[in-house]
N, C-alpha and C. Protein backbone atom coordinates (compact mmCIF):
# COMPACT_ATOMS: atom_id res chain seq x y z
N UNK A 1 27.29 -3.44 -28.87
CA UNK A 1 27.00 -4.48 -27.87
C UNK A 1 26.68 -5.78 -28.58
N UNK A 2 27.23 -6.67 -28.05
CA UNK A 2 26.86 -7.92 -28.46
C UNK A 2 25.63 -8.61 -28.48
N UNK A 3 24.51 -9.04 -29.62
CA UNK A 3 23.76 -9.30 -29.91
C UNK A 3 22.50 -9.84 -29.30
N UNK A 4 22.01 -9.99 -28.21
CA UNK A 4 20.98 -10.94 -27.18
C UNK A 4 20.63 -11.90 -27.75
N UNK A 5 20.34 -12.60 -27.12
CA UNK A 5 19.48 -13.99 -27.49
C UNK A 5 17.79 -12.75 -26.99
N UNK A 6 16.80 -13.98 -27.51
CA UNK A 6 15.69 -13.92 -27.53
C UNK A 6 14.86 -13.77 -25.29
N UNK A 7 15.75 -14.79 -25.14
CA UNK A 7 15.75 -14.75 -23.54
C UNK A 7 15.93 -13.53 -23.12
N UNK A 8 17.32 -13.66 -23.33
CA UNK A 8 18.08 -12.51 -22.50
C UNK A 8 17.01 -10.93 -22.89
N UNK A 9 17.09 -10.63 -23.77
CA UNK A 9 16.10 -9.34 -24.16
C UNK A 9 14.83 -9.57 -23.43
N UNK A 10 14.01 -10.32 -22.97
CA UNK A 10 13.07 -10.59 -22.39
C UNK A 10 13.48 -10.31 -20.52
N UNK A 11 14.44 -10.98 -20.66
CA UNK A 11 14.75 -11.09 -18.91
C UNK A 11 15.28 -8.73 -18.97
N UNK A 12 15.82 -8.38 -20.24
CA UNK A 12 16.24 -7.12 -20.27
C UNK A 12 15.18 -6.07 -20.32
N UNK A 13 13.95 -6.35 -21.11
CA UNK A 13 12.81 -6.01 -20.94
C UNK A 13 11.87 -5.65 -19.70
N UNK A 14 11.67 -6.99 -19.18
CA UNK A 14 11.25 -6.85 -17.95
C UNK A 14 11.97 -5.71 -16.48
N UNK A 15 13.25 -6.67 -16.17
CA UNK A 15 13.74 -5.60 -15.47
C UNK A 15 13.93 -4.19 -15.65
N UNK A 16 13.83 -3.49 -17.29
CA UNK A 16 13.65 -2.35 -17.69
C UNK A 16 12.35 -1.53 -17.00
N UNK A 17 11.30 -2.42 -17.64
CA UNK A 17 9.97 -2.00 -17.09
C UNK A 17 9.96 -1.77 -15.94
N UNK A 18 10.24 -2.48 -14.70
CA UNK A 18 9.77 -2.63 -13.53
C UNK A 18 10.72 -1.54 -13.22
N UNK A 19 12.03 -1.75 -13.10
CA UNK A 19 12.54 -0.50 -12.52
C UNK A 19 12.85 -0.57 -11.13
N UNK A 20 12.23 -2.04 -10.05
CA UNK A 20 12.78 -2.07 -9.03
C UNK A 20 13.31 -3.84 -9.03
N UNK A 21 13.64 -4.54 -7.59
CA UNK A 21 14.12 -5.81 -7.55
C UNK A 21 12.84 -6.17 -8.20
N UNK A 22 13.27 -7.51 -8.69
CA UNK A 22 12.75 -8.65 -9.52
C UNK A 22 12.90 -10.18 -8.67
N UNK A 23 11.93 -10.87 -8.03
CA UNK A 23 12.41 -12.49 -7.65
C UNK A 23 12.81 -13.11 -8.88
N UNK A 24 13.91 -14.56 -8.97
CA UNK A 24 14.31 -14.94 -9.80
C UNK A 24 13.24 -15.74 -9.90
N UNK A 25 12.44 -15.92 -9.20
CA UNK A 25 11.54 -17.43 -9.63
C UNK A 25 10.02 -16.73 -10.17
N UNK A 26 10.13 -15.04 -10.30
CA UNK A 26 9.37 -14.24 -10.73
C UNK A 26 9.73 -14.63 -12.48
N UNK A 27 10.70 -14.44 -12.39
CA UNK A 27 11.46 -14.47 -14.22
C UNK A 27 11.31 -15.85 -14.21
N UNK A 28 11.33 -16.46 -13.72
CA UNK A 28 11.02 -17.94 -14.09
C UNK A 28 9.42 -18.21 -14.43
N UNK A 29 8.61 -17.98 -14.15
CA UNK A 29 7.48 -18.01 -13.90
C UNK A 29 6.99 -17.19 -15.20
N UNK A 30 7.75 -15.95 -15.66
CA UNK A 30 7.25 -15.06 -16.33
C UNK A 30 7.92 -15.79 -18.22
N UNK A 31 9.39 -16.37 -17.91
CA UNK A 31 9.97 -17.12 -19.03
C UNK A 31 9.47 -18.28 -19.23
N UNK A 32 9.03 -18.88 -18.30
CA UNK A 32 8.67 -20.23 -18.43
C UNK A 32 9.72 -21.58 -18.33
N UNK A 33 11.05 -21.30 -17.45
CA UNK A 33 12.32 -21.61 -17.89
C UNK A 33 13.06 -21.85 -16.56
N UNK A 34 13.62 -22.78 -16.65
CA UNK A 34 13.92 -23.38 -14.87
C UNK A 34 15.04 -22.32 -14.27
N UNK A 35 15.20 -22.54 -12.87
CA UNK A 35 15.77 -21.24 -12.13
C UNK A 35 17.04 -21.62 -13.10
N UNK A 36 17.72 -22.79 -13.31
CA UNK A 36 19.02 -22.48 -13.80
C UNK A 36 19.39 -22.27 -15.11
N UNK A 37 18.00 -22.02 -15.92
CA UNK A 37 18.41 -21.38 -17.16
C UNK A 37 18.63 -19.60 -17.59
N UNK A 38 17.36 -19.65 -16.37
CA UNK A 38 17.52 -18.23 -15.88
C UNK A 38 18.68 -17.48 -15.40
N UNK A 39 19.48 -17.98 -14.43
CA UNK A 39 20.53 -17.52 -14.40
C UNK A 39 21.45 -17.30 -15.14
N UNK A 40 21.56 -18.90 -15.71
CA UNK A 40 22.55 -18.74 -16.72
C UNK A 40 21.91 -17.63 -17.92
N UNK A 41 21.32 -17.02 -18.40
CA UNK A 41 21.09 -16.27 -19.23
C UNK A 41 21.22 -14.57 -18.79
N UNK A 42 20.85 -14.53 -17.24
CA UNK A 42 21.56 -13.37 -16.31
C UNK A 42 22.67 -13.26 -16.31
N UNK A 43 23.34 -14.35 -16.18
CA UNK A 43 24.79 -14.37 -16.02
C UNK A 43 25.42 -13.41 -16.98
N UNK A 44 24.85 -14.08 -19.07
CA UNK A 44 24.86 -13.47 -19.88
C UNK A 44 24.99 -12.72 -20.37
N UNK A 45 23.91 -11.82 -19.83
CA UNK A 45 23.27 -10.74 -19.85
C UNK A 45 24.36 -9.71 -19.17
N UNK A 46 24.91 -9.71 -18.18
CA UNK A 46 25.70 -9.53 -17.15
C UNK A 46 27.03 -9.02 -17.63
N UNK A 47 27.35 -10.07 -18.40
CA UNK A 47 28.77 -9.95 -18.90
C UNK A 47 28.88 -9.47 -20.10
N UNK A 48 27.91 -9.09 -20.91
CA UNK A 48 27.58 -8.38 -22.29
C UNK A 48 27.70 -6.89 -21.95
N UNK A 49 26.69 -6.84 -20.64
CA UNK A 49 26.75 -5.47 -19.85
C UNK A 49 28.59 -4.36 -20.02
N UNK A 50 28.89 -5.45 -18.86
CA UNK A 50 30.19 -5.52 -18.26
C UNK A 50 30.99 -5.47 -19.57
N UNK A 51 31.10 -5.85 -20.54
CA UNK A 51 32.04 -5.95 -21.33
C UNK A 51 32.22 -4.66 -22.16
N UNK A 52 30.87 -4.73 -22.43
CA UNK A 52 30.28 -3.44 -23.20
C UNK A 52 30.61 -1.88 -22.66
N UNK A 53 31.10 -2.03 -21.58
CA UNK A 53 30.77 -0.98 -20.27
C UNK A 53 29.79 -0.18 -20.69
N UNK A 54 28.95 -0.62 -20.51
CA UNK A 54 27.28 -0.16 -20.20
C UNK A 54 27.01 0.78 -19.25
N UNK A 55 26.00 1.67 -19.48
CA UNK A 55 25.95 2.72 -18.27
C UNK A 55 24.58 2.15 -17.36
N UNK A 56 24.19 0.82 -17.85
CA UNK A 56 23.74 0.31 -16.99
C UNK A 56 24.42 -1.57 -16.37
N UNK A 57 23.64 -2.04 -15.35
CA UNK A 57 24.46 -3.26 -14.90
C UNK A 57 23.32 -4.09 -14.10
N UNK A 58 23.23 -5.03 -13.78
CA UNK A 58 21.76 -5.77 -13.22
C UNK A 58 23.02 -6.62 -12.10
N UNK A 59 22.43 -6.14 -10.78
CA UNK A 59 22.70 -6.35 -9.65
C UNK A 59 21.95 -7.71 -8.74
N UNK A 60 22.82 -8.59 -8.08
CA UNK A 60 21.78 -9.25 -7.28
C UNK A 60 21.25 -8.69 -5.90
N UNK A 61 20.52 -9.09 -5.52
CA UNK A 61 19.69 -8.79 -4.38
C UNK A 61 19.16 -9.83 -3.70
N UNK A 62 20.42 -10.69 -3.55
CA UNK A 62 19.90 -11.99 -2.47
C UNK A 62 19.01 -12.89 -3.53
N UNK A 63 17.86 -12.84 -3.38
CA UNK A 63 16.86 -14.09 -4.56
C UNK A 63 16.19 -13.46 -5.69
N UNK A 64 16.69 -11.50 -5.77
CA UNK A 64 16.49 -11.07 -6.66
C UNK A 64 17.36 -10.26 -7.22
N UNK A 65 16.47 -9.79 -8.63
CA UNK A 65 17.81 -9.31 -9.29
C UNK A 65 17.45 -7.92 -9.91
N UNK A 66 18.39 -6.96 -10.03
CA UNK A 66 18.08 -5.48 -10.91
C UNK A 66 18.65 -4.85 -11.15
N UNK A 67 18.36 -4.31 -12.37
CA UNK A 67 19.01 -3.41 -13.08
C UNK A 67 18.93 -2.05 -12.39
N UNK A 68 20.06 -1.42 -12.94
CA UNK A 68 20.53 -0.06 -12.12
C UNK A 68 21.47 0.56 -12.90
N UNK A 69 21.89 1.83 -12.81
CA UNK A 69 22.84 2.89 -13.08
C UNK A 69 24.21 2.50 -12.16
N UNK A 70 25.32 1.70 -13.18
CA UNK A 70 26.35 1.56 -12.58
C UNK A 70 26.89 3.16 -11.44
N UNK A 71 27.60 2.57 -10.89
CA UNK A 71 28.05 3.72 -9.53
C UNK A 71 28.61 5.19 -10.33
N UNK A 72 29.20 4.79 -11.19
CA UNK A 72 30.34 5.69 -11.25
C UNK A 72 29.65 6.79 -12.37
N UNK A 73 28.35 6.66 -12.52
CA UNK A 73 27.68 7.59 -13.14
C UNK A 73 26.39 8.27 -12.58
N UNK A 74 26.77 8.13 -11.27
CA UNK A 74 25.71 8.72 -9.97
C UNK A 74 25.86 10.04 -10.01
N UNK A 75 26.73 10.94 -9.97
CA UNK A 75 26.64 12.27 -10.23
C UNK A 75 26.32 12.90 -11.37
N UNK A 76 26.37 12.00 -12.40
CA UNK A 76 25.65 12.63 -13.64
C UNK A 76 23.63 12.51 -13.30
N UNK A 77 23.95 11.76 -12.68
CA UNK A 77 22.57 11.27 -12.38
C UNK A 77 21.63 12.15 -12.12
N UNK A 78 22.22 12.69 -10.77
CA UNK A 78 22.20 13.72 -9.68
C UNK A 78 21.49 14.76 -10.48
N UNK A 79 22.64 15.58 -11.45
CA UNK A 79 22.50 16.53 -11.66
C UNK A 79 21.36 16.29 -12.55
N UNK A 80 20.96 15.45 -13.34
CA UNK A 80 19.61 15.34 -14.00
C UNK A 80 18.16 15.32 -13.20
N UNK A 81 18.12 14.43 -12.07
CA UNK A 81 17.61 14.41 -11.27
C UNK A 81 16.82 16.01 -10.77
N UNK A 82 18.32 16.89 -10.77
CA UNK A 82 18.03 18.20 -9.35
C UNK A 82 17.31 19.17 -10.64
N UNK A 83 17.28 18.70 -11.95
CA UNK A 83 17.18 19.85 -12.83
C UNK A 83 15.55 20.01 -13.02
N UNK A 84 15.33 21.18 -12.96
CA UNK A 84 13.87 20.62 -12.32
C UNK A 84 12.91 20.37 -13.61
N UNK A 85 12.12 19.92 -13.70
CA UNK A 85 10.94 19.56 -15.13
C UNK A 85 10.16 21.00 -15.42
N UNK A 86 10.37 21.24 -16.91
CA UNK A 86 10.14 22.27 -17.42
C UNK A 86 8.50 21.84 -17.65
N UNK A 87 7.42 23.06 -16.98
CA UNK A 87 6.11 23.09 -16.83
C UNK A 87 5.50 23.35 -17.65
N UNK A 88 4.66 22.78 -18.70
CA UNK A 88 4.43 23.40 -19.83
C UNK A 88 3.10 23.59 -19.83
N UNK A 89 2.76 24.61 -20.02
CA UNK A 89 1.13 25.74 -19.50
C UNK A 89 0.49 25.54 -20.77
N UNK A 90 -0.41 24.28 -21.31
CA UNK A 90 -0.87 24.01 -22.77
C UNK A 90 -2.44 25.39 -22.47
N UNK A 91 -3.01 25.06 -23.65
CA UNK A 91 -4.11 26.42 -23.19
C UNK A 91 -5.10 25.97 -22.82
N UNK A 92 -5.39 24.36 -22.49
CA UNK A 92 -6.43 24.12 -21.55
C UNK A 92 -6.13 24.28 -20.36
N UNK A 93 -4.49 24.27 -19.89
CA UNK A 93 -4.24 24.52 -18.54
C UNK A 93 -4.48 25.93 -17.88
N UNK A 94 -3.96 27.04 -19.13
CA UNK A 94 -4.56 28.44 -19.04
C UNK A 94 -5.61 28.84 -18.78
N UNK A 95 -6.41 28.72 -19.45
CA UNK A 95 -7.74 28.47 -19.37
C UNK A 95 -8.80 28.50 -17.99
N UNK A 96 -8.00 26.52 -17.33
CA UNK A 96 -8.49 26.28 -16.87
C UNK A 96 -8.38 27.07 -15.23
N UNK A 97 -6.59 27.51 -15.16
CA UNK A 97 -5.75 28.66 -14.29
C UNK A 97 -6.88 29.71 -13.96
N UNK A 98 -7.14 29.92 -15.49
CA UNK A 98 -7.65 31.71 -15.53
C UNK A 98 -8.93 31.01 -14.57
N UNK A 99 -9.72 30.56 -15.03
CA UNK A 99 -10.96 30.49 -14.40
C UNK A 99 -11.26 30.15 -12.67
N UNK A 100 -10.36 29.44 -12.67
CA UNK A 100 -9.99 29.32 -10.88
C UNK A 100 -9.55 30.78 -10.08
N UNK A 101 -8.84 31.56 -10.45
CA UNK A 101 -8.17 32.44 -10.49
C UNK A 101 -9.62 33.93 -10.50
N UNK A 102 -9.96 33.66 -11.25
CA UNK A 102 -11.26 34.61 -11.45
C UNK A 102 -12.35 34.25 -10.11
N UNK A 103 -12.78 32.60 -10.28
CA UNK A 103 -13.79 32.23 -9.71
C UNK A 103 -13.72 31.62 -8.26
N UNK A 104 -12.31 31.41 -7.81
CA UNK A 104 -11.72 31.20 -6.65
C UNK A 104 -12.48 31.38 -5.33
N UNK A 105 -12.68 30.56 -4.39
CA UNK A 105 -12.91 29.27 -4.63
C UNK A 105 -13.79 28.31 -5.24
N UNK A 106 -13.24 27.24 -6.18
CA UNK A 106 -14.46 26.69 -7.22
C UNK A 106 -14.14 25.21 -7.52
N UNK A 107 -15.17 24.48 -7.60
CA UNK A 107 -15.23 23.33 -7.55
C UNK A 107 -14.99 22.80 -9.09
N UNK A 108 -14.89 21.49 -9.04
CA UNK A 108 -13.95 21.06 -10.30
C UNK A 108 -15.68 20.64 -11.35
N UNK A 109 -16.30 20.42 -10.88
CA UNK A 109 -17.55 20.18 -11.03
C UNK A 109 -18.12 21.98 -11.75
N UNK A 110 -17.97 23.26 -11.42
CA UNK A 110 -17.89 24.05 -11.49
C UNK A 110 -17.59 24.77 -12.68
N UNK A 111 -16.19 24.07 -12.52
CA UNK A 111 -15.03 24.66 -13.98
C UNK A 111 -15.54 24.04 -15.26
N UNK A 112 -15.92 23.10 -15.23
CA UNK A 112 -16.40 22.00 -16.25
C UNK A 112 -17.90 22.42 -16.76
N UNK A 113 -18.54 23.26 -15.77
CA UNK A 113 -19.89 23.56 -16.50
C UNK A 113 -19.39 24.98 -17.09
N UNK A 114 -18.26 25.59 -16.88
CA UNK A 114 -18.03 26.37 -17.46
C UNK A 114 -17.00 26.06 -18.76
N UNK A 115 -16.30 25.40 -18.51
CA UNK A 115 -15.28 24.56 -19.80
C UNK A 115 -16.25 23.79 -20.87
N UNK A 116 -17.08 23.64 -20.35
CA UNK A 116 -18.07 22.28 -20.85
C UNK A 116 -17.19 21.26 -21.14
N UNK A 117 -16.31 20.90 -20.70
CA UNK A 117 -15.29 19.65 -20.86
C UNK A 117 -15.13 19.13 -19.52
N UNK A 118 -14.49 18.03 -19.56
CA UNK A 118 -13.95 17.33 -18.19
C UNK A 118 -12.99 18.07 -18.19
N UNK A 119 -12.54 18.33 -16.44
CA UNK A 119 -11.44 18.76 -16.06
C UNK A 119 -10.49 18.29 -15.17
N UNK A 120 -10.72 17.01 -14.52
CA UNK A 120 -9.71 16.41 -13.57
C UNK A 120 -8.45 16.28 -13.91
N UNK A 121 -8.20 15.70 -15.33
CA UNK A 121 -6.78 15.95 -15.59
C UNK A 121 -5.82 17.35 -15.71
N UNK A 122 -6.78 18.46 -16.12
CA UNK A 122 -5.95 19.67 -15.98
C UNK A 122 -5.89 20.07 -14.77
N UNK A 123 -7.02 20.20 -14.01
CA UNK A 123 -6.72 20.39 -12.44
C UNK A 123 -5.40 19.75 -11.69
N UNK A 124 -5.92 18.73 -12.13
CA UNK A 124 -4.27 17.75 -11.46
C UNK A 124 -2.91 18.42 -11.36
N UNK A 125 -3.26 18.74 -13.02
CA UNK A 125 -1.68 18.77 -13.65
C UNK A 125 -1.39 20.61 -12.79
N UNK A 126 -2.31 21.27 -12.46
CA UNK A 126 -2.27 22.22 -11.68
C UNK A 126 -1.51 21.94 -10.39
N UNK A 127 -2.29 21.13 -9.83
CA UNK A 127 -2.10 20.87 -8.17
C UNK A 127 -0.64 20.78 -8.49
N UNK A 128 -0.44 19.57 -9.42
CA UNK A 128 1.35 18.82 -9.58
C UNK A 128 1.98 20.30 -9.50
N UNK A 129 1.70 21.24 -10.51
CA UNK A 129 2.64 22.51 -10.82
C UNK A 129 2.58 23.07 -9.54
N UNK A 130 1.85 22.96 -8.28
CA UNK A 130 1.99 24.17 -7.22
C UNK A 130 0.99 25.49 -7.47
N UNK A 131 0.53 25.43 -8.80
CA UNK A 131 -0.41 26.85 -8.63
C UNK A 131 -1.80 26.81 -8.48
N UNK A 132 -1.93 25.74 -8.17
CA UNK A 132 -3.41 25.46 -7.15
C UNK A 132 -3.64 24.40 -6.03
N UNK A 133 -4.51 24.94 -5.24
CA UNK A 133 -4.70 23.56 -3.97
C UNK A 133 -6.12 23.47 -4.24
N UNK A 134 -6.24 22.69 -3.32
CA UNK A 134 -7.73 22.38 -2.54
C UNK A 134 -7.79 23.21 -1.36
N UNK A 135 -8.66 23.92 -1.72
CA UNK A 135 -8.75 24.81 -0.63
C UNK A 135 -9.73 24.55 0.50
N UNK A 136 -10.63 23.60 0.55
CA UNK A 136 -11.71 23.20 1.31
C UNK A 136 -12.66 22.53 0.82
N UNK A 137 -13.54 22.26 1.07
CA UNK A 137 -14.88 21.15 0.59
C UNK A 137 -15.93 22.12 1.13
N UNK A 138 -16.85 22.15 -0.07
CA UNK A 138 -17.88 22.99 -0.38
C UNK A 138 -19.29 22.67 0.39
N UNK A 139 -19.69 23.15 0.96
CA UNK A 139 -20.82 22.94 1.86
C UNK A 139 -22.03 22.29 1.14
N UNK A 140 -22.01 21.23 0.38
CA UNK A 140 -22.78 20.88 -0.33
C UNK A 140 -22.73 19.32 -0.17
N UNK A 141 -24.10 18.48 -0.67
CA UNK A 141 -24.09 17.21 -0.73
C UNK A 141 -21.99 16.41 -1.29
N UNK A 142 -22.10 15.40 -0.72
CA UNK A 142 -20.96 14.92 -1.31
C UNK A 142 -19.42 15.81 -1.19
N UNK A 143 -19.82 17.30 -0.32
CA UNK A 143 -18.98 17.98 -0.11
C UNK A 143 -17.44 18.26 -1.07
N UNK A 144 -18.07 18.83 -2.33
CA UNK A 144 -16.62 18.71 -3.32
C UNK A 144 -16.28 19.35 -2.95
N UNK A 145 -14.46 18.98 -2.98
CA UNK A 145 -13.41 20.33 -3.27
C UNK A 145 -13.41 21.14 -3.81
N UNK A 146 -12.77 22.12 -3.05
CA UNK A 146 -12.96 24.04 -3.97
C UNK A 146 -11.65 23.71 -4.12
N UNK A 147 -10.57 24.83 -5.28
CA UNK A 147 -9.68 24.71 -5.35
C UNK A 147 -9.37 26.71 -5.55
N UNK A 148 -8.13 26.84 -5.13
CA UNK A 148 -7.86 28.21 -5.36
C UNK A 148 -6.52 28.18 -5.55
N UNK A 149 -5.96 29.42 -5.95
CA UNK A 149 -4.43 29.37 -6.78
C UNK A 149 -3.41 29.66 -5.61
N UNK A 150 -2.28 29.54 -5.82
CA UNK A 150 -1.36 29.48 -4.88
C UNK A 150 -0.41 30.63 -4.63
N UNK A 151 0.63 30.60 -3.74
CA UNK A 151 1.25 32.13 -3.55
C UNK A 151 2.43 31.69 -4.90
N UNK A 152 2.52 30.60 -5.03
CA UNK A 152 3.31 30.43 -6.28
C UNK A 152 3.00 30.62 -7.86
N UNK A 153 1.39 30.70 -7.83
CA UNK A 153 0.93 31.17 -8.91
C UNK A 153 0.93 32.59 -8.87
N UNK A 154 0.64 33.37 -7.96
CA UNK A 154 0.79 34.99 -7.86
C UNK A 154 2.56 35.14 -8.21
N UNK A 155 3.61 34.74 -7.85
CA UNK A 155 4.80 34.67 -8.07
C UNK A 155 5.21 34.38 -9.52
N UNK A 156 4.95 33.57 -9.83
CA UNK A 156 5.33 33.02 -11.77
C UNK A 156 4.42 34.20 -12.30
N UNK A 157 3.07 35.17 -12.06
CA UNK A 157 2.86 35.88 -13.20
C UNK A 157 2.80 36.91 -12.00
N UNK A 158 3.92 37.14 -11.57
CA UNK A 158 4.16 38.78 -11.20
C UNK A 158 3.00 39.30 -10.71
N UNK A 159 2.08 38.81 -10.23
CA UNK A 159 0.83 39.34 -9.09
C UNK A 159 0.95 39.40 -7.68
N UNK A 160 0.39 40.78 -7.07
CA UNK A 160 0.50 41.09 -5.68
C UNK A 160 -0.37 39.98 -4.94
N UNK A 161 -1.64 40.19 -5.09
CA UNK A 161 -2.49 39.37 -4.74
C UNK A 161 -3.92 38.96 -5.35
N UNK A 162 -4.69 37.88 -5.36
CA UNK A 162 -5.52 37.76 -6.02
C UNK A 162 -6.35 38.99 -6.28
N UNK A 163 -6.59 39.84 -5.74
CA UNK A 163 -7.48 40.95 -5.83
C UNK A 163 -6.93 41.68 -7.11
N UNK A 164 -5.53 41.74 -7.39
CA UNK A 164 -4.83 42.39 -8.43
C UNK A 164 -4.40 41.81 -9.44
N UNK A 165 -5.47 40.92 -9.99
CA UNK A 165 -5.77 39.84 -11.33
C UNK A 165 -6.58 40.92 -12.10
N UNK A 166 -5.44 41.13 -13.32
CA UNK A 166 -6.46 42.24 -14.38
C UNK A 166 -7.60 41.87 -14.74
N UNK A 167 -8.32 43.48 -14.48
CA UNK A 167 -9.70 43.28 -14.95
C UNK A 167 -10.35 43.58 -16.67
N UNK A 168 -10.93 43.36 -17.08
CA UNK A 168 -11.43 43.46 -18.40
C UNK A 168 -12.51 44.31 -18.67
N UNK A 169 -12.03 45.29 -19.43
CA UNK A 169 -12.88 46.71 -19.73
C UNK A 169 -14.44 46.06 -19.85
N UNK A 170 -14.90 46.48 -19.10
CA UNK A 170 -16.53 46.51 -18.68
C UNK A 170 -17.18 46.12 -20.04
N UNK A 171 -17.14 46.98 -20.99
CA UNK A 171 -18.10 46.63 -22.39
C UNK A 171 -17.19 45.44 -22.71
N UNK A 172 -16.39 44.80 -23.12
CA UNK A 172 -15.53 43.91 -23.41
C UNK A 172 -16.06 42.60 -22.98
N UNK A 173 -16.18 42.42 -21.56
CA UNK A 173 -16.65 41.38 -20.82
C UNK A 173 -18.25 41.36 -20.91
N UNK A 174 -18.95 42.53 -21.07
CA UNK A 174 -19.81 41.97 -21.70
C UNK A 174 -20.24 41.89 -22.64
N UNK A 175 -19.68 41.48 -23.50
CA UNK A 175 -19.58 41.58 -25.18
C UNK A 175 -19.29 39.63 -25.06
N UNK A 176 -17.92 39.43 -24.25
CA UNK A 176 -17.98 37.97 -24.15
C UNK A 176 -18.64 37.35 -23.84
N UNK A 177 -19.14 37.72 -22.57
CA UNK A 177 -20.17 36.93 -22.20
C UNK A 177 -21.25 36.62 -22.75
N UNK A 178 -21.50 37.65 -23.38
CA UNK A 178 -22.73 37.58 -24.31
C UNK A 178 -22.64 36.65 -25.41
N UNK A 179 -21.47 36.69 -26.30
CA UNK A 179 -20.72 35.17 -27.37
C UNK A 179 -21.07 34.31 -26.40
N UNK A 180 -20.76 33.87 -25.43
CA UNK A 180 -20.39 32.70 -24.97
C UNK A 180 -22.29 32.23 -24.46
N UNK A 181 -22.78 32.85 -23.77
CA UNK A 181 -24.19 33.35 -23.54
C UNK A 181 -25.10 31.92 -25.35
N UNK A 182 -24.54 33.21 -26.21
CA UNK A 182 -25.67 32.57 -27.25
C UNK A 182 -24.66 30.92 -27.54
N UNK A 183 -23.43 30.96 -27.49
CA UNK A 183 -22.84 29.89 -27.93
C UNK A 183 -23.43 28.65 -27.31
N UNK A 184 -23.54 28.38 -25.67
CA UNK A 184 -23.57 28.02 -24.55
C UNK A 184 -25.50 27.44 -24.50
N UNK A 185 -26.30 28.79 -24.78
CA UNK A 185 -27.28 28.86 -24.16
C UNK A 185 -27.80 28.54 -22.52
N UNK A 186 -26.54 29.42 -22.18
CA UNK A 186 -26.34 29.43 -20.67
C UNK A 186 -26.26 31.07 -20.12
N UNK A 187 -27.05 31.33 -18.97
CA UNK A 187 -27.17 32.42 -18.68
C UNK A 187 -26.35 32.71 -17.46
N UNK A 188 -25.34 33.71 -17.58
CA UNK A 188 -24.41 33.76 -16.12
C UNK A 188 -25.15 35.23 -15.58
N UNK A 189 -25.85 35.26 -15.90
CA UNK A 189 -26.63 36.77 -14.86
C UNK A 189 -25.55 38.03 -14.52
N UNK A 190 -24.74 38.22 -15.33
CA UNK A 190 -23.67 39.14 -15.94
C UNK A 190 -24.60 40.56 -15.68
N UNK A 191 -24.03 41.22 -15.58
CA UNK A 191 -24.29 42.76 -15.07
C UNK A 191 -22.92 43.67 -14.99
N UNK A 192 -22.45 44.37 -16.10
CA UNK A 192 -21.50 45.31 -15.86
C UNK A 192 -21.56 46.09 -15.05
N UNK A 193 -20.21 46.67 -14.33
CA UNK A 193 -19.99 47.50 -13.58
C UNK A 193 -20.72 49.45 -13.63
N UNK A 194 -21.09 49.27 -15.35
CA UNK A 194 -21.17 50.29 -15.93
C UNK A 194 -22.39 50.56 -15.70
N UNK A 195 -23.63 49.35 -15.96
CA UNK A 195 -24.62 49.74 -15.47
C UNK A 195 -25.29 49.37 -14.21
N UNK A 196 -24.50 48.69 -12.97
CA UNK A 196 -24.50 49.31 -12.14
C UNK A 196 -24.39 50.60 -11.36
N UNK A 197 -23.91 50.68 -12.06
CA UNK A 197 -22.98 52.69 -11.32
C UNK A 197 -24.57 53.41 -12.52
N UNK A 198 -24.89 52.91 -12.84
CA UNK A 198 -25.88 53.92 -13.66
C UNK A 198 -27.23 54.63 -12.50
């Protein structure tokens, strides 16, 4: 492609960023540069495109202007578009899964005294994936959201229903709890199954 001026990459910049119409007297304002230098440097811009056959092209729009995916590469588009975004489960998201999943319904406020970390961003990135909602607002001051897992989270790990989330051999869990107990210096009032039944 033929080389830009200093303008033109600026006027190419911008409309990159934004991603929707642009006013011309926006780029004027933003170049510092009268409407008809502006154009003429669109114009430019335009025909570098065009020449180049570019798989992109900057369109007018009446008093504005934007860049876009020439036509004739709309079905490639498409198919990128329909392909769906690969979900990637880092192990704070695990983590943060498992514990909803266990503690269901539980507030984000909740997870975090158990994470001892902030959690709004992994929660989020939950909700985004489908394997958790908001399940209601907690009968409490300021009424936070509870959140619980979804029929799509029972689906991706092959579970009937929440009730049939493996359990962890009795001495085991409390063996963890107990690490986490002295780590923490937090007491979860833990009581195995084992010595219950005693």
């Amino acid at each position: 492609m033929a080389k830009l001026t200093k303008t033109e990459a600026a006027i190419e910049a911008i409309l990159f960023a934004l991603g929707a119409s642009v006013e011309i007297r926006q780029l004027c304002a933003a170049l510092e540069m009268k409407e008809s230098e502006v154009i003429q440097n669109l114009e430019s811009l335009k025909d570098k495109y065009n020449k180049e056959n570019r798989g992109i092209q900057i369109i007018d729009l009446g008093d504005c202007v934007q860049m876009c995916t020439r036509s004739e590469y709309y079905d490639k588009l498409i198919k990128v578009c329909k392909t769906p975004k690969k979900q990637v489960l880092t192990d704070a998201i695990l983590e943060t899964l498992s514990i909803i999943a266990y503690k269901q319904p539980i507030t984000k406020s909740e997870i975090e005294h158990i994470r001892g970390v902030s959690s709004d961003h992994v929660v989020n990135r939950l909700v985004e994936f489908g394997l958790v909602y908001e399940a209601g607002k907690l009968d409490a001051p300021g009424r936070p959201a509870q959140f619980a897992t979804t029929e799509e989270f029972l689906r991706r790990f092959g579970i009937e229903s929440k009730e049939s989330l493996p359990r962890l051999d009795s001495d085991l869990e409390a063996e963890i709890v107990h690490e986490v107990e002295e780590e923490t210096g937090w007491k979860f009032g833990f009581e195995s199954e084992a010595n219950v039944n005693k």
